[in-house]
Protein backbone atom coordinates (compact mmCIF):
# COMPACT_ATOMS: atom_id res chain seq x y z
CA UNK A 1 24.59 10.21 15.15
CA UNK A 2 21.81 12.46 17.13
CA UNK A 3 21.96 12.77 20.78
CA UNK A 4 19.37 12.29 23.23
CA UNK A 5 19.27 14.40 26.34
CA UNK A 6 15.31 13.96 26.89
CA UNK A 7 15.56 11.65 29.67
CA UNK A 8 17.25 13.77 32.31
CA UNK A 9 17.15 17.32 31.29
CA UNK A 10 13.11 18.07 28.71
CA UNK A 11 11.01 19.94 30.74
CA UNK A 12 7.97 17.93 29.43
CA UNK A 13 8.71 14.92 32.44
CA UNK A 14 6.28 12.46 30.55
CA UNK A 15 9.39 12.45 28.38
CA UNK A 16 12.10 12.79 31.15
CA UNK A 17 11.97 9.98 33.89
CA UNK A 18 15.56 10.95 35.09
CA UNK A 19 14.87 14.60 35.50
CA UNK A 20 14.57 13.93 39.49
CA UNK A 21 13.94 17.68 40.28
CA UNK A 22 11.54 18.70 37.38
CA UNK A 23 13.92 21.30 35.89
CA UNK A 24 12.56 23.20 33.35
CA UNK A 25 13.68 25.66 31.12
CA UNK A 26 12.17 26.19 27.74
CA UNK A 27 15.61 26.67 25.67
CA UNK A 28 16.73 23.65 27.17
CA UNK A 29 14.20 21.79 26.05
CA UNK A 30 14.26 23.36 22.26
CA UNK A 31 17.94 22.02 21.94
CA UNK A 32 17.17 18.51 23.59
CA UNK A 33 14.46 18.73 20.69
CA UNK A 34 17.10 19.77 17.85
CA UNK A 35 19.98 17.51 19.00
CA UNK A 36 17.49 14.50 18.83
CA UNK A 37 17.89 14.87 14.90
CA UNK A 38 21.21 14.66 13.03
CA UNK A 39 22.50 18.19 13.00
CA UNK A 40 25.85 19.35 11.31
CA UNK A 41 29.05 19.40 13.61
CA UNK A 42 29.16 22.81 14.10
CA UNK A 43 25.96 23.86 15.23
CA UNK A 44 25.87 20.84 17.19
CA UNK A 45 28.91 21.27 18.75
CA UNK A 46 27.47 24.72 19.56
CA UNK A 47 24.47 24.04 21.10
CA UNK A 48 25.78 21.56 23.52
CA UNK A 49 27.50 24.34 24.37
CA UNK A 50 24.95 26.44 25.29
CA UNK A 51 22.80 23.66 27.12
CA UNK A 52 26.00 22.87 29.39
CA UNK A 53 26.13 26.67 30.15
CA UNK A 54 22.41 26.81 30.94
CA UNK A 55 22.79 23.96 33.44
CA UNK A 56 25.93 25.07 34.83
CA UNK A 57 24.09 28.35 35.87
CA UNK A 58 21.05 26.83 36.58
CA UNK A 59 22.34 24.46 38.48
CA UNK A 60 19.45 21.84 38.86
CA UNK A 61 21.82 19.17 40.07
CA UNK A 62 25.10 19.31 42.12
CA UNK A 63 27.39 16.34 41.32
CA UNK A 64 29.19 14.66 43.51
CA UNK A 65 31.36 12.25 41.95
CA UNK A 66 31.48 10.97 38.50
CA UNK A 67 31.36 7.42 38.01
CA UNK A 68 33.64 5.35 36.05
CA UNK A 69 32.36 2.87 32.89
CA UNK A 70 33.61 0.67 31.06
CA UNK A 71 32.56 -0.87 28.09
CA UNK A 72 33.37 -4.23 25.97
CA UNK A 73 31.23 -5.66 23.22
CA UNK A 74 32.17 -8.74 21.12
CA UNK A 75 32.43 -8.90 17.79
CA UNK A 76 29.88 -11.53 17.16
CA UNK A 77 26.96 -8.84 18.31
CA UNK A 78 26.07 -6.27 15.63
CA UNK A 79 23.95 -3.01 15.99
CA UNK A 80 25.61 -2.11 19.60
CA UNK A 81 25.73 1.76 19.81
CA UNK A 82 27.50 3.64 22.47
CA UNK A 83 25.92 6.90 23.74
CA UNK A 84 28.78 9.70 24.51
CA UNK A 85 28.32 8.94 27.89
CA UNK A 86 29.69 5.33 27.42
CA UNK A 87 26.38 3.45 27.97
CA UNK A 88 25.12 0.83 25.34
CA UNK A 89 21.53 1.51 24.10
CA UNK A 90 18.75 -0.13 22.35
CA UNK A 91 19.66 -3.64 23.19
CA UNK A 92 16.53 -4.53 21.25
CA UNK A 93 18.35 -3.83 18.02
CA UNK A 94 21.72 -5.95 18.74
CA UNK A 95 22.09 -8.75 16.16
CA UNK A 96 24.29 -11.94 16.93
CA UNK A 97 26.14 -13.45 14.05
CA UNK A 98 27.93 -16.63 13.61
């Protein structure tokens, strides 16, 4: 499974609609690019890492709060995929069965 950081955090913003504050920081944006293809556990692991250091030092954003999500899918729909951050995406691919 890849993960996809582009929306909030690429420094290219035709890419990032959530990046509120136009941060921008070229290493970010080369492990956004990476993580967005299916890269072995430990490197992964290590550059998510490094990206949460950057933006803790960086500090683009302060958060306030964190919210709360829960989740429930039934087992009639196929093709739901959580993110790590609990959301579902690409409701476009969900199949229902019988």
């Amino acid at each position: 499974q890849t993960l996809d950081l582009s929306g909030d955090w690429n420094m290219d913003l035709s890419r990032a609609p959530g990046n509120a504050v136009s941060f921008r920081n070229k290493r970010v944006s080369e492990i956004i690019d990476s993580l967005r293809f299916a890269v072995p556990p430990p490197q992964n692991v290590r550059m998510v890492k490094e990206f949460q250091d950057i933006v803790q030092v960086e500090q683009p954003y302060t958060f306030l709060y964190w919210e709360s999500r829960y989740a429930v899918r039934s087992s009639k729909v196929n093709g739901i995929v959580f993110t790590p951050e609990g959301f579902m995406s690409r409701p476009w691919e969900w199949k229902v069965t019988e």
